[in-house]
PDB file of N, CA and C in Angstrom:
ATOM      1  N   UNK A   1       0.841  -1.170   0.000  1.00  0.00           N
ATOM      2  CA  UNK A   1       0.000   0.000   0.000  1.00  0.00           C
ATOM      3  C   UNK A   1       0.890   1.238   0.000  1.00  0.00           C
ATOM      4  N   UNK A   2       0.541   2.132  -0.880  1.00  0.00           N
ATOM      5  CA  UNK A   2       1.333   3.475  -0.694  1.00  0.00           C
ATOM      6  C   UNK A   2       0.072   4.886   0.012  1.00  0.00           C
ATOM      7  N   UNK A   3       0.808   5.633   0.064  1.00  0.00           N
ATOM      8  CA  UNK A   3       0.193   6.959   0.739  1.00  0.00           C
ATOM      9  C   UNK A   3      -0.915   7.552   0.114  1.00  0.00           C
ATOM     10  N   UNK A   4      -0.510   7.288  -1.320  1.00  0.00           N
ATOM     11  CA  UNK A   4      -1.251   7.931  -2.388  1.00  0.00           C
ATOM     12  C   UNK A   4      -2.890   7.207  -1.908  1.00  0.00           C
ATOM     13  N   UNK A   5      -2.825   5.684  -1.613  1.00  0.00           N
ATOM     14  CA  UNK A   5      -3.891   5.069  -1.540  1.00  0.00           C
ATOM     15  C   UNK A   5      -4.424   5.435  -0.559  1.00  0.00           C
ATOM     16  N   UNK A   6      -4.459   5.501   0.404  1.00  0.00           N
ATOM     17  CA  UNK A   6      -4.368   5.999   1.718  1.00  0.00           C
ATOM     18  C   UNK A   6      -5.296   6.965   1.694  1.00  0.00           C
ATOM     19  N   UNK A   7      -4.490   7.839   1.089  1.00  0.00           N
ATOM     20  CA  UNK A   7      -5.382   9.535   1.195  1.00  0.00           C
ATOM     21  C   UNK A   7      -6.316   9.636   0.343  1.00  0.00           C
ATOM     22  N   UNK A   8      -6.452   9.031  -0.770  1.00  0.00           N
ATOM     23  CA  UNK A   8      -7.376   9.273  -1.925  1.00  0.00           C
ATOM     24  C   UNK A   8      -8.723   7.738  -1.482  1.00  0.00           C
ATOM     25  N   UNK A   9      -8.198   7.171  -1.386  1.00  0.00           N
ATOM     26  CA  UNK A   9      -9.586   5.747  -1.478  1.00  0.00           C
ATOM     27  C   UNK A   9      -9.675   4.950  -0.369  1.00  0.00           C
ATOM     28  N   UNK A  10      -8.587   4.841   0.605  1.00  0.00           N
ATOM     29  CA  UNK A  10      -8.835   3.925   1.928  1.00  0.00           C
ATOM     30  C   UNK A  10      -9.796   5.103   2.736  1.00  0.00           C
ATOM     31  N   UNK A  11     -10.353   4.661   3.904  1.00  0.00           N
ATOM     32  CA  UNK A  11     -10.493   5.021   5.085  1.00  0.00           C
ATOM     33  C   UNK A  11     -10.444   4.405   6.350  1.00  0.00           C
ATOM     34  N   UNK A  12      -9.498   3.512   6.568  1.00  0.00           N
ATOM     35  CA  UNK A  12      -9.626   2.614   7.442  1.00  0.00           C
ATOM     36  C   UNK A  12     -10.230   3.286   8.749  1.00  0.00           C
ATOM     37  N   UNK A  13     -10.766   2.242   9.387  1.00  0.00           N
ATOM     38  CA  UNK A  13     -10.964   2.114  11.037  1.00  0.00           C
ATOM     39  C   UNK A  13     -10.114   1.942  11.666  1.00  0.00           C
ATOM     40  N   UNK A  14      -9.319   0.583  11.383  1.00  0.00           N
ATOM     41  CA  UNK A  14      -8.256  -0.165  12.095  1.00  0.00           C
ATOM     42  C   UNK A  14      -7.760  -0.888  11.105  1.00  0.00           C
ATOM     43  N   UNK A  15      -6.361  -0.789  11.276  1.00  0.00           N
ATOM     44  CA  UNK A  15      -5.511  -1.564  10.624  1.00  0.00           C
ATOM     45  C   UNK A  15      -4.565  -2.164  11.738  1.00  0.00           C
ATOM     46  N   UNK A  16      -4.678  -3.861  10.969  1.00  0.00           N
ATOM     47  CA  UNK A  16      -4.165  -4.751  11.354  1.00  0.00           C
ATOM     48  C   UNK A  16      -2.122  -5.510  10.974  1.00  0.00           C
ATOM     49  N   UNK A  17      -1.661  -4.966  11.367  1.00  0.00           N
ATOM     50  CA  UNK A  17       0.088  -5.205  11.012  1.00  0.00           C
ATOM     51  C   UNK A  17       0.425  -6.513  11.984  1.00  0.00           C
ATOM     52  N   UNK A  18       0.853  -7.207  10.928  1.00  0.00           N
ATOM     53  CA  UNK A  18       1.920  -8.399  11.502  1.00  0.00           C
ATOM     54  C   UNK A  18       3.056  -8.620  10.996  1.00  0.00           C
ATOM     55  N   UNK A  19       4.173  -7.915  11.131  1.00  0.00           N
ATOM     56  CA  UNK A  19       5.638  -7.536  10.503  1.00  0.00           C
ATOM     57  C   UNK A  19       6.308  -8.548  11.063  1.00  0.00           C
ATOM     58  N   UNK A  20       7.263  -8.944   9.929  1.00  0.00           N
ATOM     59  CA  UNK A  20       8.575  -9.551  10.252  1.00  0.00           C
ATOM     60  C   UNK A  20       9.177  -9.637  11.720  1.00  0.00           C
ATOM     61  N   UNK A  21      10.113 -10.253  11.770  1.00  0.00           N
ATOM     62  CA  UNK A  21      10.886  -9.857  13.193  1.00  0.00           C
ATOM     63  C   UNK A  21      11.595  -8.846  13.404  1.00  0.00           C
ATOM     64  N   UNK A  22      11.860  -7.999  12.635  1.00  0.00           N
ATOM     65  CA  UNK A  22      12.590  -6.583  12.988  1.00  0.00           C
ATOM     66  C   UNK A  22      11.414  -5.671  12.869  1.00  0.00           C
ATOM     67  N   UNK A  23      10.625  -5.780  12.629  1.00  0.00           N
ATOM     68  CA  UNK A  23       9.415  -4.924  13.063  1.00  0.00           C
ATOM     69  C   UNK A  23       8.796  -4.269  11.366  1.00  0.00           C
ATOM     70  N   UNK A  24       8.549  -3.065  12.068  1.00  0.00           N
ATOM     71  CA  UNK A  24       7.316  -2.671  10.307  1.00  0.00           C
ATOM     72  C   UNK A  24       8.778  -1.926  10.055  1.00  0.00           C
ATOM     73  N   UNK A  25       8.809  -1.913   8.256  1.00  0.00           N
ATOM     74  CA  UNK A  25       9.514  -1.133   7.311  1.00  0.00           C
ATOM     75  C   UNK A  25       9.478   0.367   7.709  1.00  0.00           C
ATOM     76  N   UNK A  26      10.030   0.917   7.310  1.00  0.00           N
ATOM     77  CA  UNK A  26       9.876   2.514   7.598  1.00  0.00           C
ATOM     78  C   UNK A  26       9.006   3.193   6.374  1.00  0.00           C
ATOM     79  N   UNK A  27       8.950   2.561   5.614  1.00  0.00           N
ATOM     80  CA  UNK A  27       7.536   2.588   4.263  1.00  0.00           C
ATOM     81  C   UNK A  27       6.407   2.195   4.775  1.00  0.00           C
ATOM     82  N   UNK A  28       6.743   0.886   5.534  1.00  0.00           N
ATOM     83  CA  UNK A  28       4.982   0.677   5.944  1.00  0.00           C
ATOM     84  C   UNK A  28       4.653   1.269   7.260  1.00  0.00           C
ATOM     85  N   UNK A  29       5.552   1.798   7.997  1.00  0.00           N
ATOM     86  CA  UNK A  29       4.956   2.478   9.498  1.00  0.00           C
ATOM     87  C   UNK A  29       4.450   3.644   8.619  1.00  0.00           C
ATOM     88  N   UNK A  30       5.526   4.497   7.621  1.00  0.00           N
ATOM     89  CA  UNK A  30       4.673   5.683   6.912  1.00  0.00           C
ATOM     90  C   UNK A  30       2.927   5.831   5.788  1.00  0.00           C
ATOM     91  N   UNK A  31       3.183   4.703   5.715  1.00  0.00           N
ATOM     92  CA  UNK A  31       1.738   4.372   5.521  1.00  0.00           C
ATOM     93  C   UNK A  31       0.923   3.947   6.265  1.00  0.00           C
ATOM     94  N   UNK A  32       1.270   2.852   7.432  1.00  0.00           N
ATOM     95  CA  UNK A  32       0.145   3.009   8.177  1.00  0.00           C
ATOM     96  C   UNK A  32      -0.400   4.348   9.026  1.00  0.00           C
ATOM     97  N   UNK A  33       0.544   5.530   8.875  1.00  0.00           N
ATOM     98  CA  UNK A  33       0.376   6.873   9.653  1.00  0.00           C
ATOM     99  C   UNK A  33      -0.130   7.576   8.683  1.00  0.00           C
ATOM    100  N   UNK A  34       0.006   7.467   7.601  1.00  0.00           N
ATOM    101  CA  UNK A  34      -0.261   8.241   6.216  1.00  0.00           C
ATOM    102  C   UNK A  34      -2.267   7.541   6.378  1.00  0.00           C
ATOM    103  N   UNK A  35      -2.561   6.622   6.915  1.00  0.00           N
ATOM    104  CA  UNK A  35      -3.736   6.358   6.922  1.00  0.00           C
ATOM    105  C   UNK A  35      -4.437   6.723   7.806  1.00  0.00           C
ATOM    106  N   UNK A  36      -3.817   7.395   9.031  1.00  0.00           N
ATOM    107  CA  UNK A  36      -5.009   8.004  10.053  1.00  0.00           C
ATOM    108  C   UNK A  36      -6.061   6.874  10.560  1.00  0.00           C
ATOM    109  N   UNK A  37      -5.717   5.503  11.149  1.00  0.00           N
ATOM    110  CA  UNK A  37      -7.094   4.880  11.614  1.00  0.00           C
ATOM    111  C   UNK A  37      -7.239   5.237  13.071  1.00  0.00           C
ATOM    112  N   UNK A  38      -8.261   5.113  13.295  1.00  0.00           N
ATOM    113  CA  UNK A  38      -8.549   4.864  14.344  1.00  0.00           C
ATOM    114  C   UNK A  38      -7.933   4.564  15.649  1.00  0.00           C
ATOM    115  N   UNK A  39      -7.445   2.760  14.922  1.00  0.00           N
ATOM    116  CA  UNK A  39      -7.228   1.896  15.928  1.00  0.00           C
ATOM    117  C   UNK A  39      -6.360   1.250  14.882  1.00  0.00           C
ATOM    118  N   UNK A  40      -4.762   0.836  15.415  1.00  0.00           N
ATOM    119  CA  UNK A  40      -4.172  -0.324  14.792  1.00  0.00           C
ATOM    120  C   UNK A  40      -3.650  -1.359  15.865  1.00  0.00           C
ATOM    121  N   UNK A  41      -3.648  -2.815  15.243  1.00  0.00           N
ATOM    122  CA  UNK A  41      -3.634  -3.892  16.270  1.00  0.00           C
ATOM    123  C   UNK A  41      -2.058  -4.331  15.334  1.00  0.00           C
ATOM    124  N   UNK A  42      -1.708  -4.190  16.404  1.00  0.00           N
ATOM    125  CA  UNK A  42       0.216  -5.199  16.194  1.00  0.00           C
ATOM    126  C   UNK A  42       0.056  -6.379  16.856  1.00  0.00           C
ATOM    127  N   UNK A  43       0.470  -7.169  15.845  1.00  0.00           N
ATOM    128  CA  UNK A  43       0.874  -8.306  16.471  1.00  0.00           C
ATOM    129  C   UNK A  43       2.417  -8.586  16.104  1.00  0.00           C
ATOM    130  N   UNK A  44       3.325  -8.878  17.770  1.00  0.00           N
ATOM    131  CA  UNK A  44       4.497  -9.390  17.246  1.00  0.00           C
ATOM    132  C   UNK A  44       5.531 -10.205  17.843  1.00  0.00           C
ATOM    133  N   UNK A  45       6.379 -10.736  17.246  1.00  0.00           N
ATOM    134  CA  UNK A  45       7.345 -11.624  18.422  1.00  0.00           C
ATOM    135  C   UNK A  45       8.348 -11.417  18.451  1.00  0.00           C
ATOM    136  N   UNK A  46       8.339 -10.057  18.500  1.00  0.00           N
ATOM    137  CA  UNK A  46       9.723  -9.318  18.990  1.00  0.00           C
ATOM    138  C   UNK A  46       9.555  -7.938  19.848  1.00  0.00           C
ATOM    139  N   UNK A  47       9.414  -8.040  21.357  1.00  0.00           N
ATOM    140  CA  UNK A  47       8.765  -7.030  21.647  1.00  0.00           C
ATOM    141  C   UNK A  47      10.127  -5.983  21.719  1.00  0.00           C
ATOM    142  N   UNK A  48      11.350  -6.151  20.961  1.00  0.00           N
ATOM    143  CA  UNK A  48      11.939  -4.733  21.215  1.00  0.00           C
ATOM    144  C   UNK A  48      11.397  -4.222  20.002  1.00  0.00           C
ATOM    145  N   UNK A  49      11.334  -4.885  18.802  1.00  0.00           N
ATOM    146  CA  UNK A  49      11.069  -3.894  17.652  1.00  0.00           C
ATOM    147  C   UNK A  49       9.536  -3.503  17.944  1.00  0.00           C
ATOM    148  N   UNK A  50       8.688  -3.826  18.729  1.00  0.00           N
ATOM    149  CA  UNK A  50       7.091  -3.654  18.607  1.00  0.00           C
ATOM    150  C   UNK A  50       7.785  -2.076  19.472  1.00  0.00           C
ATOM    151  N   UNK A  51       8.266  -2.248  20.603  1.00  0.00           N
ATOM    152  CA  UNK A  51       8.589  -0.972  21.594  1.00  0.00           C
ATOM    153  C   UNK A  51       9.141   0.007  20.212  1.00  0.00           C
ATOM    154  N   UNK A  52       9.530  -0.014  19.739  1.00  0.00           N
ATOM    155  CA  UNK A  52      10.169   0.495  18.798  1.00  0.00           C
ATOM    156  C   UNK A  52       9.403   1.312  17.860  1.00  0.00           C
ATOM    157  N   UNK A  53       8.331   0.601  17.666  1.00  0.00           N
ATOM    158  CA  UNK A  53       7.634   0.992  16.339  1.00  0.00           C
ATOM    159  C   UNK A  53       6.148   1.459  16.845  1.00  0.00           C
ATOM    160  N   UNK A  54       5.817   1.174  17.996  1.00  0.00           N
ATOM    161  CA  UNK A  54       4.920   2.021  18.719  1.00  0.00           C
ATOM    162  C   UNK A  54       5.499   3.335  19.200  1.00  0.00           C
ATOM    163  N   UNK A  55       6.412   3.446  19.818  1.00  0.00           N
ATOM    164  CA  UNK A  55       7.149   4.918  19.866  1.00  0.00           C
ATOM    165  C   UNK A  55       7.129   5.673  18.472  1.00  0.00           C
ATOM    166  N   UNK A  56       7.187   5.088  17.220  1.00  0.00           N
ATOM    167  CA  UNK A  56       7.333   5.865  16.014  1.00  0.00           C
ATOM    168  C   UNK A  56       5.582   6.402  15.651  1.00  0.00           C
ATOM    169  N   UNK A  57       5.037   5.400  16.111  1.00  0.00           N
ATOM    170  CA  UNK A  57       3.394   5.494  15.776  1.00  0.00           C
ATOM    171  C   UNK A  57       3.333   6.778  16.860  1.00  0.00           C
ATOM    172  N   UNK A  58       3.068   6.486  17.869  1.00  0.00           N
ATOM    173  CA  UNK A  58       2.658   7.743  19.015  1.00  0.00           C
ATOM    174  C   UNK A  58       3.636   9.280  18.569  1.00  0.00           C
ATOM    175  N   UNK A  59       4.830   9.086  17.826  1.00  0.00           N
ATOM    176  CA  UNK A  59       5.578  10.211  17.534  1.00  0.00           C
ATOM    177  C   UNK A  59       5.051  10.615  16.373  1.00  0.00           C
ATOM    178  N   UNK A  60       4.283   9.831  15.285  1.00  0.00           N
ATOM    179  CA  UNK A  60       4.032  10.466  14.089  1.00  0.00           C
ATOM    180  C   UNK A  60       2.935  10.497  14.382  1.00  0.00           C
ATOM    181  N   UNK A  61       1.884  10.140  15.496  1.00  0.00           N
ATOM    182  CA  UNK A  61       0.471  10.964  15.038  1.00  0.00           C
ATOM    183  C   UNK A  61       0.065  11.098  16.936  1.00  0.00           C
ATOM    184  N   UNK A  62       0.550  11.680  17.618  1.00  0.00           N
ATOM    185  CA  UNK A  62       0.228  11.999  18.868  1.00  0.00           C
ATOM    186  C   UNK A  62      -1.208  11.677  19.170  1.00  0.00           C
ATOM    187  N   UNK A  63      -2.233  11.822  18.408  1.00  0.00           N
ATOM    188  CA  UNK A  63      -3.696  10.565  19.118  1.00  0.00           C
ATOM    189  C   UNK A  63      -3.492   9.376  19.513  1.00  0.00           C
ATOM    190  N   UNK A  64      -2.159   8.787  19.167  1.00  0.00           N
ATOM    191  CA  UNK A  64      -2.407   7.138  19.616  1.00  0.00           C
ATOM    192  C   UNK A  64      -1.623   7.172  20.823  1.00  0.00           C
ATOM    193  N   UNK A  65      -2.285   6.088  21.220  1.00  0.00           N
ATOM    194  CA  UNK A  65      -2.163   5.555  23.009  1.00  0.00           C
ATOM    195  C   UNK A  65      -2.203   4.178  23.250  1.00  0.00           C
ATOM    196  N   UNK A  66      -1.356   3.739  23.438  1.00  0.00           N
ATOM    197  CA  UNK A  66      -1.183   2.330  23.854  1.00  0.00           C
ATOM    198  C   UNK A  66      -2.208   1.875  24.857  1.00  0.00           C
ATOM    199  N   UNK A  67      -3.328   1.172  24.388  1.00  0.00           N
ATOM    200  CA  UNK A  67      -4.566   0.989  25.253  1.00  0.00           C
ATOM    201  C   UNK A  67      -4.668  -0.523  25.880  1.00  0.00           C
ATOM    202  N   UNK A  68      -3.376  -1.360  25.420  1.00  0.00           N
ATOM    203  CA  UNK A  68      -4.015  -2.493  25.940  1.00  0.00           C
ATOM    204  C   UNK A  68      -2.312  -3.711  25.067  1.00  0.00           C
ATOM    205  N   UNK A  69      -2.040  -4.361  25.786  1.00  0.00           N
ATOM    206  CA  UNK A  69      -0.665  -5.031  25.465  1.00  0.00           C
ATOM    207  C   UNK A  69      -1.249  -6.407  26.040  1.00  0.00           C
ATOM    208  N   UNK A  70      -1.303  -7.660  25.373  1.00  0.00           N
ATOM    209  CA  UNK A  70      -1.185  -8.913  25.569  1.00  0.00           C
ATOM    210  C   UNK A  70      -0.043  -9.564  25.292  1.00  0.00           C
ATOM    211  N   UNK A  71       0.378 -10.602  25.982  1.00  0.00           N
ATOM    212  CA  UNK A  71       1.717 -11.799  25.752  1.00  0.00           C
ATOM    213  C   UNK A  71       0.739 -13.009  25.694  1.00  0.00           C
ATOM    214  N   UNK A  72       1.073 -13.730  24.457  1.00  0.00           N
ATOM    215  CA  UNK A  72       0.768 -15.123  24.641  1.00  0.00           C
ATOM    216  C   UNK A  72       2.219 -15.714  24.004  1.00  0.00           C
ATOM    217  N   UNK A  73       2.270 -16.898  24.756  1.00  0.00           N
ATOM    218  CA  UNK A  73       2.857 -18.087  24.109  1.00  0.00           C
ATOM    219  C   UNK A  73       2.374 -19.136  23.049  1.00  0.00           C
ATOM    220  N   UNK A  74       2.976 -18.827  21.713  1.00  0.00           N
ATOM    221  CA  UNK A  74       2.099 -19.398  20.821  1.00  0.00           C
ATOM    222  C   UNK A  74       2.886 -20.825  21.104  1.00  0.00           C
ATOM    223  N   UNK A  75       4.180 -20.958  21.549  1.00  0.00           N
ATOM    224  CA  UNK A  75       5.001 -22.284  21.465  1.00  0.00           C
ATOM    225  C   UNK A  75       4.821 -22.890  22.650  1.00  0.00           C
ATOM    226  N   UNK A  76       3.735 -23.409  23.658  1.00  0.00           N
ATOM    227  CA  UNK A  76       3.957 -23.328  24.675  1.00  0.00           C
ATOM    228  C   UNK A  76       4.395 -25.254  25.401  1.00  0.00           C
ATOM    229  N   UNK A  77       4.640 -25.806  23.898  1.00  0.00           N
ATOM    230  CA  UNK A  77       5.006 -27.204  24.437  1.00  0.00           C
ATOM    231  C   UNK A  77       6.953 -26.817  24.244  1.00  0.00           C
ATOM    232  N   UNK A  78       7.131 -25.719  23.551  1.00  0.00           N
ATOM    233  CA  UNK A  78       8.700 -25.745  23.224  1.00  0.00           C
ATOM    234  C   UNK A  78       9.921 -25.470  24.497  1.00  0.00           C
ATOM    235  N   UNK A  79      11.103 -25.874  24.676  1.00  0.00           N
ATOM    236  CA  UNK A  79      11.890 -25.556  25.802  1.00  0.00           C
ATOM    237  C   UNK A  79      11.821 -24.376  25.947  1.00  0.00           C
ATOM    238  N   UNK A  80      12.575 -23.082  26.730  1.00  0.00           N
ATOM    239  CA  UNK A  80      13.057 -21.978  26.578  1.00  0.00           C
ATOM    240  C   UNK A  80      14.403 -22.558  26.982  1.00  0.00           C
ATOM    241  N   UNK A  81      15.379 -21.987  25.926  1.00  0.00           N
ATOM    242  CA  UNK A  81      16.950 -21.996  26.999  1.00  0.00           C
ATOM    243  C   UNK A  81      17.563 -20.917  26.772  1.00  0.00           C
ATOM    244  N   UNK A  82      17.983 -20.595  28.287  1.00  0.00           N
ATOM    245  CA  UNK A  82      18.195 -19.304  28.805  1.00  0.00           C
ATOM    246  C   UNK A  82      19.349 -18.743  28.337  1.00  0.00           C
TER     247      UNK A  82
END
């Protein structure tokens, strides 16, 4: 998705991002800000890049507010080693 789309024909409510492990592109955080929703839901399994890229969200559009943070274990038969 580019900006162009964004401003001319989307209107999202909420947009939904599930990025890689280094977190969202610096193209797609600018488009998901270039879209003005509402509400966007991250999902991710890397919570330094999520810390990361929520600081860029709250810096590029000061309405957003971190309203709500869940942890699940999607692996939860796997070891952890420390």
């Amino acid at each position: 998705m580019n900006r162009r789309f964004w401003l001319r024909q989307a209107k999202p409510d909420v947009i939904v991002v599930d990025p890689p492990r280094a977190g969202l592109h610096r193209h797609a955080l600018s488009s998901v800000l270039a879209g003005r929703p509402r509400a966007i839901a991250y999902v991710s399994c890397n919570p330094q890049a999520l810390a990361r890229d929520v600081q860029e969200l709250m810096r590029g559009f000061p309405r957003y507010r971190l309203s709500e943070l869940a942890a699940f274990d999607m692996f939860p038969q796997t070891n952890v080693v420390p």
